[in-house]
Protein backbone atom coordinates (compact mmCIF):
# COMPACT_ATOMS: atom_id res chain seq x y z
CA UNK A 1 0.30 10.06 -9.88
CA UNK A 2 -0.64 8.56 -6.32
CA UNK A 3 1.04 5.74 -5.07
CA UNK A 4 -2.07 3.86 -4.27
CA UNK A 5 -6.12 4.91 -5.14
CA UNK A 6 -8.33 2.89 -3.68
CA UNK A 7 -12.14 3.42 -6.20
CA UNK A 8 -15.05 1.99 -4.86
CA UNK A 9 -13.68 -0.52 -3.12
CA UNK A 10 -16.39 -3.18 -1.92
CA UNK A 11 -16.15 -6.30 0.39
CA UNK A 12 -19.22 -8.15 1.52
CA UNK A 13 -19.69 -11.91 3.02
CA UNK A 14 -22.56 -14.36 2.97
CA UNK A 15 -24.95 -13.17 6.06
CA UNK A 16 -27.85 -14.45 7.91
CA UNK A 17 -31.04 -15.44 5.79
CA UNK A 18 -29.20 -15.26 2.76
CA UNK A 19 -28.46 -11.87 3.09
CA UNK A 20 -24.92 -10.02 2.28
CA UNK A 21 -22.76 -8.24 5.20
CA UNK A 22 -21.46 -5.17 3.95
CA UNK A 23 -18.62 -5.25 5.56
CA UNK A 24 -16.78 -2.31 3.49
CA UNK A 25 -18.83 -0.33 0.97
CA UNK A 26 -17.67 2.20 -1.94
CA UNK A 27 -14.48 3.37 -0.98
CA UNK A 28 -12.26 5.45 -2.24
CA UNK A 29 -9.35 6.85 -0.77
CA UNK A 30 -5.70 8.50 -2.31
CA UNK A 31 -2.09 7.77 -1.04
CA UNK A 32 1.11 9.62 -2.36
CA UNK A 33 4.51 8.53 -2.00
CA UNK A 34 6.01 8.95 1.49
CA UNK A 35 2.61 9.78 3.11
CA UNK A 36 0.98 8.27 6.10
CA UNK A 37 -2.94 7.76 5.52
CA UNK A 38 -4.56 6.43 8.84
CA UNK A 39 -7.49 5.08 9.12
CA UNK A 40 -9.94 5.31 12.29
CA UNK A 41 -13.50 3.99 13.45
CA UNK A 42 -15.26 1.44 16.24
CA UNK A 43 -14.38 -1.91 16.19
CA UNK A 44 -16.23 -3.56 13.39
CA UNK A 45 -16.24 -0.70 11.20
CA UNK A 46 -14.46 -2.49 8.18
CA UNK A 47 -10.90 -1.38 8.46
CA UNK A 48 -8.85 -4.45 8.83
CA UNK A 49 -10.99 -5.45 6.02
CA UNK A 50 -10.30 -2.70 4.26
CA UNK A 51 -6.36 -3.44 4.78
CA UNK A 52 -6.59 -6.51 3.65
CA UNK A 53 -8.95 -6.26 0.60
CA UNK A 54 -6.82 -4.09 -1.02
CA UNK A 55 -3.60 -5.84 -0.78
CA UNK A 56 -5.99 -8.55 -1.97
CA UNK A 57 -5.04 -10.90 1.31
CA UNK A 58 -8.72 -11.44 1.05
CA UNK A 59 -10.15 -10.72 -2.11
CA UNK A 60 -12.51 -7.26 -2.73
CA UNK A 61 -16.04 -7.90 -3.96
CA UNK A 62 -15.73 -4.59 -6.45
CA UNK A 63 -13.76 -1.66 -7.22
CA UNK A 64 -10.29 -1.18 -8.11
CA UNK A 65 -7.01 -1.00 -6.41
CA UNK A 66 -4.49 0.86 -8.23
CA UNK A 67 -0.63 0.24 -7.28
CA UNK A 68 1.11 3.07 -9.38
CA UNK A 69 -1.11 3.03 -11.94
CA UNK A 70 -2.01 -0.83 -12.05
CA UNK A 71 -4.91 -2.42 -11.26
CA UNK A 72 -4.02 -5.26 -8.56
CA UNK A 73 -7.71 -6.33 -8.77
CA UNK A 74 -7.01 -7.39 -12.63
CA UNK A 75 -3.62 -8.80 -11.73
CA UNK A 76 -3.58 -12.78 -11.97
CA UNK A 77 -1.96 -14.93 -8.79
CA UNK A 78 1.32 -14.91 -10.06
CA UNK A 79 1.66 -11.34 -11.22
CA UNK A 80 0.15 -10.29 -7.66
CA UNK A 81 2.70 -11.98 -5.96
CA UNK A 82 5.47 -10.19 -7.79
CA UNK A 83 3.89 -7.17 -6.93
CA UNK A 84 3.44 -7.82 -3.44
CA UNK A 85 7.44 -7.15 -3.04
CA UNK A 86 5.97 -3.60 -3.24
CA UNK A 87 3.52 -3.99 -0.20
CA UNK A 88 3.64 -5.40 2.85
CA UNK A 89 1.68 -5.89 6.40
CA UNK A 90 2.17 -5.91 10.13
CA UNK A 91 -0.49 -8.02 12.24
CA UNK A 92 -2.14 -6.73 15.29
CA UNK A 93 -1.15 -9.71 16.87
CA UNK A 94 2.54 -10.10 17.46
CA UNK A 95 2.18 -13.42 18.99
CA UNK A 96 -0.40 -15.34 16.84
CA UNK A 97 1.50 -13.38 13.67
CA UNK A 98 4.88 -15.60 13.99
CA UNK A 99 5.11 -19.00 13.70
CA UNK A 100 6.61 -20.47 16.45
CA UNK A 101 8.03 -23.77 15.17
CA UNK A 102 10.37 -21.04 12.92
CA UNK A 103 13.47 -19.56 14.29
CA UNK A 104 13.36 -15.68 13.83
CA UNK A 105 15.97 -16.14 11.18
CA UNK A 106 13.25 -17.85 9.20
CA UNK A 107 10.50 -15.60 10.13
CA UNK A 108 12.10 -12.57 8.64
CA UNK A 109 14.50 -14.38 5.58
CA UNK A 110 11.10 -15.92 4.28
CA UNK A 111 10.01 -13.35 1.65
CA UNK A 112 13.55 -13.28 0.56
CA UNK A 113 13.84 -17.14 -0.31
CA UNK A 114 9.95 -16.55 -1.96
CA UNK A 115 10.68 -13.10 -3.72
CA UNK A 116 14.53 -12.84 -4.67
CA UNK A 117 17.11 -15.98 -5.35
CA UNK A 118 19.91 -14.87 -2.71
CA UNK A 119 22.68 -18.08 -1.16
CA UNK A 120 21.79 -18.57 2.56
CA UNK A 121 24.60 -16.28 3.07
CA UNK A 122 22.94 -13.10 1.32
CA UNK A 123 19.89 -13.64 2.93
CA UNK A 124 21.32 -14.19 6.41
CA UNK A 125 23.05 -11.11 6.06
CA UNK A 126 19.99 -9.40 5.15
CA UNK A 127 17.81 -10.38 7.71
CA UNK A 128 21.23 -9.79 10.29
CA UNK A 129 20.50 -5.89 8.77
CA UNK A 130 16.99 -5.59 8.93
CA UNK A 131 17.10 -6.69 12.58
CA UNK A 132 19.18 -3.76 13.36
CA UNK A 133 17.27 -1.63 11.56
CA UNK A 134 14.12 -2.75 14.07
CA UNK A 135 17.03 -2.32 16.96
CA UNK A 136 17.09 -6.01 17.79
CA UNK A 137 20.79 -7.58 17.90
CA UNK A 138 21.32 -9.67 14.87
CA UNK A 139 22.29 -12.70 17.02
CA UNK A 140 18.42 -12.78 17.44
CA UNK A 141 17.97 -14.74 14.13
CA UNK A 142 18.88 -17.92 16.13
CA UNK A 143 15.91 -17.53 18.47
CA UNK A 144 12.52 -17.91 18.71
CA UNK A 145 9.17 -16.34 18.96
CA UNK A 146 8.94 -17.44 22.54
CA UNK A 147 12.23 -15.63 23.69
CA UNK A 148 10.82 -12.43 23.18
CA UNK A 149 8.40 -9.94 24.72
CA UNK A 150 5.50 -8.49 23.29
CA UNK A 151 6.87 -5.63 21.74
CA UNK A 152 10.06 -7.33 20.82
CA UNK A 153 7.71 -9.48 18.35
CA UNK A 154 6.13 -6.80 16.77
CA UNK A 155 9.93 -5.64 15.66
CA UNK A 156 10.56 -9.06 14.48
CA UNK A 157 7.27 -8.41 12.11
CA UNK A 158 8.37 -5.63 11.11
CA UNK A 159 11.04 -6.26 10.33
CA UNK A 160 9.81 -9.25 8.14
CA UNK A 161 7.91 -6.60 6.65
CA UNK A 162 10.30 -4.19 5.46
CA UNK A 163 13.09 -6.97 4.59
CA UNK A 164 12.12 -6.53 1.13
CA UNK A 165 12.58 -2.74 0.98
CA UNK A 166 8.71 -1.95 -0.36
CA UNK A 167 6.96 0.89 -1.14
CA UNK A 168 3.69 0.44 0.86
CA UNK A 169 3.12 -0.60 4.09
CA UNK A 170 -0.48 -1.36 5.92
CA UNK A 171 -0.35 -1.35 9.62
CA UNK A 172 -3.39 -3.01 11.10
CA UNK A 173 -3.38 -1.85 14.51
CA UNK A 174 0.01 -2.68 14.97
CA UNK A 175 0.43 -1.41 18.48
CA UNK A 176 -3.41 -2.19 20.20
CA UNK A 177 -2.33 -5.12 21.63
CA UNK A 178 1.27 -4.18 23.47
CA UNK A 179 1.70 -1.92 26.66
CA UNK A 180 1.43 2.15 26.17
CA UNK A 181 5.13 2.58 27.23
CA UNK A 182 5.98 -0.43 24.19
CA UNK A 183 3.51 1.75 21.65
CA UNK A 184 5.57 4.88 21.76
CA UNK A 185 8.76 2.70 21.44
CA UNK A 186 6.93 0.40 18.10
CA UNK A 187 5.20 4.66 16.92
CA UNK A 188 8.58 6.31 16.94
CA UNK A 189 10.23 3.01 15.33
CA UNK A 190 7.73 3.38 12.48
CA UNK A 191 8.37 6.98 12.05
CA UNK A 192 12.04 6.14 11.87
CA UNK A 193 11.98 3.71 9.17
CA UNK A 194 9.31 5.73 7.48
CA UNK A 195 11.95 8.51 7.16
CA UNK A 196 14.87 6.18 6.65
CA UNK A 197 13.07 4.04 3.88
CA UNK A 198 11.02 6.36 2.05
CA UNK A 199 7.95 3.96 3.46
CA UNK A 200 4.33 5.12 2.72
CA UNK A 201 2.14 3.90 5.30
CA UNK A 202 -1.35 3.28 5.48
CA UNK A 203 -2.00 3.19 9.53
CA UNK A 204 -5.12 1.54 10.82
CA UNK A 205 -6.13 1.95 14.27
CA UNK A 206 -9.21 2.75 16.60
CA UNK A 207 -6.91 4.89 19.25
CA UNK A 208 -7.28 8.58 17.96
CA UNK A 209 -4.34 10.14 20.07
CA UNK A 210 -1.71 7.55 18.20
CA UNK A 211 -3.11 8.10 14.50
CA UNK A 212 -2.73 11.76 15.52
CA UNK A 213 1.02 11.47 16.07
CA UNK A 214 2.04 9.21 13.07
CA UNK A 215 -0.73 10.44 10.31
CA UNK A 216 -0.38 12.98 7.75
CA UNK A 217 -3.98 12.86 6.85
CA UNK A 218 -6.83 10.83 8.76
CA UNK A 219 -10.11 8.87 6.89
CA UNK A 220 -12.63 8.17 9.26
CA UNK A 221 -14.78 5.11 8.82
CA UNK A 222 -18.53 4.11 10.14
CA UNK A 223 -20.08 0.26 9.26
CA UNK A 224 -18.14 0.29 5.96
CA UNK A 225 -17.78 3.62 4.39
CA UNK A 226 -15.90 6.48 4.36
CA UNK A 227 -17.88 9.45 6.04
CA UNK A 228 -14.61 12.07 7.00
CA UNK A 229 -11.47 12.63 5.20
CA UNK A 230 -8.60 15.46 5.88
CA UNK A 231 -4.94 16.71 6.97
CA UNK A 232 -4.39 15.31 10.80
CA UNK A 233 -4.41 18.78 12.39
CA UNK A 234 -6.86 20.00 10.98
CA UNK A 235 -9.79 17.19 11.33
CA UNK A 236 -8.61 16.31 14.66
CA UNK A 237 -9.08 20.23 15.63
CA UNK A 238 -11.86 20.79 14.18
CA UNK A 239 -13.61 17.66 13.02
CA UNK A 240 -17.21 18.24 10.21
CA UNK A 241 -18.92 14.81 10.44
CA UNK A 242 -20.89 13.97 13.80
CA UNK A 243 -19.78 10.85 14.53
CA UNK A 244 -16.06 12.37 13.87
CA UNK A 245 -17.22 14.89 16.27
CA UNK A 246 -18.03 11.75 19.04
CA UNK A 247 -15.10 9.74 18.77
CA UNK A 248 -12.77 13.43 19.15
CA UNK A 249 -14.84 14.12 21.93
CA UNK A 250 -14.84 11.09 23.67
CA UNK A 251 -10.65 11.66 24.10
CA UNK A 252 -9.88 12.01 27.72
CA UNK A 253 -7.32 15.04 28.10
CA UNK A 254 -5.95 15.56 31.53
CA UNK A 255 -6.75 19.06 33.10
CA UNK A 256 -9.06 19.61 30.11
CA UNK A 257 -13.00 19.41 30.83
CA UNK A 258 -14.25 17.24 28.55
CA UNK A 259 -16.44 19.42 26.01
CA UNK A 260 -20.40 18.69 26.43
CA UNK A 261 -21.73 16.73 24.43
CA UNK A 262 -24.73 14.66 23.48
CA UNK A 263 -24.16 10.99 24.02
CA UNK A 264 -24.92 8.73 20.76
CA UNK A 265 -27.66 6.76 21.14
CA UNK A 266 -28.52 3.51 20.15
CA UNK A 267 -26.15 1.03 18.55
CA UNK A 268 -24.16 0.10 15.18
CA UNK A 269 -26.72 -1.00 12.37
CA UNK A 270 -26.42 -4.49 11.77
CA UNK A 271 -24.26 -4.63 8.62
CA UNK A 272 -26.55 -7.27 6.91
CA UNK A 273 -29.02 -4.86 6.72
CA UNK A 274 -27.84 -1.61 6.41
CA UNK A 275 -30.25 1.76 7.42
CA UNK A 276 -31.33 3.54 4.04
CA UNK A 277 -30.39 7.01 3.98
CA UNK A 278 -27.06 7.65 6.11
CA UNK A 279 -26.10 4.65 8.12
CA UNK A 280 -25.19 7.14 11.27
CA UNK A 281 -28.36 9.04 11.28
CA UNK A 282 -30.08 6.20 13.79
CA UNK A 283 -27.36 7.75 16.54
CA UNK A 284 -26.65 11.43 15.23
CA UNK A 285 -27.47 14.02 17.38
CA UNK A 286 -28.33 16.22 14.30
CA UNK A 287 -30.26 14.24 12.02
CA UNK A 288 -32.64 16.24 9.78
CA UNK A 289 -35.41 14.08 7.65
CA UNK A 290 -33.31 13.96 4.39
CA UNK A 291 -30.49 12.01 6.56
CA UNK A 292 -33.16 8.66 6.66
CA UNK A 293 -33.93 9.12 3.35
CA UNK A 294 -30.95 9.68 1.08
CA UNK A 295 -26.98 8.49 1.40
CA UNK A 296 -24.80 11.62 1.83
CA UNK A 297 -21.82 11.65 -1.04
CA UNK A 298 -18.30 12.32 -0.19
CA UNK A 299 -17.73 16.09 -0.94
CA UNK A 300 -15.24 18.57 -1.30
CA UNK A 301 -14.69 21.59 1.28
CA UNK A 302 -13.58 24.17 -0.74
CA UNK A 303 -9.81 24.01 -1.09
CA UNK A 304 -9.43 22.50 2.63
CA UNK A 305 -8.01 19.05 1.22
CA UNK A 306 -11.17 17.93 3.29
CA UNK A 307 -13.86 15.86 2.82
CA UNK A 308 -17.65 14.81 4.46
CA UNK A 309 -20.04 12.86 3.69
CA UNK A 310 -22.88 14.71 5.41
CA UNK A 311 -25.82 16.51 4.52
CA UNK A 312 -24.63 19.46 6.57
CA UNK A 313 -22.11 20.36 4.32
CA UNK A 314 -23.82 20.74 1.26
């Protein structure tokens, strides 16, 4: 059994002239235990949405979200916030993520005092060893959010994270906002604990060359759906979908030439009013007439543990 299998997930919002946004439409995705999913596409694409419909921080318009076997969708508000000692998130933002008028201390022994009835002194001693487990000295408890650099906050929200020991983890583009020398130090701290903590991760980010290095298999999203899933080395080496094809391309490599390409033209639809057909065809450099008139499904590649949803891949 997976960990987590996300079926037809759904999330739209009131639009313009009464029409819905579709901000993330039918999907389904798979997570076992211990694995790191991560999840790529343009800004706007739906995938903090996506993170945070299906740990039900905003709530999905359809589909299912099953948490070993349970349906958190069906769960009422009390039984979902037992089960979110399970599952946890880190915040793009590691200085609009932490309240400032709380001492670190706080910040981090806050799920405890909600989840788990621990004295002050248990929970003081747990949040003294999660903060070493993020490589912050415990002493940093007594501090505040304003004492600490950029990447030095997004430890402190991890660690908050992990302080309860869970199971799942959703990382919304946890290191886009700190400097590249800080990312590797916040990638390889997330691998760590990963390893140390049995974590499964589902990693959310628009920079291709980090979800390479911490993903075990990559989904790639455009305006809402799904359109390429598969093992990291393998899609990033040879990627099926055309618009997974653009964004690999568009990776500067030094001493490589980059490969030639046709530019995509044209902009993202306008989720309130979705293209019929597939929603890339508008930009694809290989559209055929059947790609304006009927949706591609996700399908199999043989036994690749790949997926596409493109009419080239019958």
């Amino acid at each position: 059994m997976s960990l987590l299998e996300i079926k037809s997930l759904s999330k739209t919002y009131p639009g313009p002239d009464g029409r819905r946004l579709h901000a993330v439409s039918e999907v389904s995705l798979r997570l076992s235990e211990g694995e790191v999913l991560g999840v790529v596409g343009e800004s706007g694409c739906g995938k903090s949405t996506l993170g945070r419909a299906l740990l039900r921080l905003i709530e999905p318009s359809s589909g299912q979200v099953l948490f070993r076997g349970r349906d958190l969708t069906a769960l009422s508000r009390s039984e979902m916030r037992l089960a979110r000692r399970e599952m946890q998130i880190v915040f793009q933002d590691p200085f609009g993520a932490l309240n400032p008028r709380h001492s670190v201390g706080r910040i981090v022994g806050e799920p405890l005092l909600v989840q788990h009835r621990m004295s002050r002194a248990e929970r003081r001693a747990r949040v003294a060893e999660t903060l070493s487990l993020v490589g912050l000295d415990p002493e940093a408890a007594d501090k505040f959010p304003h004492e600490f650099s950029g990447g030095q906050r997004q430890r402190i929200a991890i660690a908050r994270a992990i302080v309860l020991n869970p199971k799942l983890i959703v990382a919304d583009e946890a290191v886009s906002a700190l400097d590249v020398s800080v990312q590797s130090q916040i990638i390889n701290l997330i691998a760590d604990l990963r390893r140390r903590l049995g974590l499964s991760l589902i990693f959310i980010s628009h920079d291709l060359s980090v979800i390479r290095h911490v993903s075990d298999r990559v989904a790639v999203m455009y305006l809402g759906r799904i359109v390429e899933t598969g093992p990291t080395e393998a899609l990033m080496q040879e990627p099926l979908h055309p618009y997974a094809q653009a964004l690999l391309s568009a990776i500067p490599r030094p001493g490589v030439p980059r490969p030639e390409r046709a530019p995509l033209a044209g902009e993202v639809p306008d989720p309130s009013a979705p293209p019929p057909g597939c929603a890339f065809h508008g930009r694809c450099p290989r559209a055929m007439p059947v790609c304006a008139e009927t949706r591609p499904d996700l399908r199999t590649q043989g036994d690749t543990g790949r997926e596409v949803a493109c009419h080239l891949y019958p």
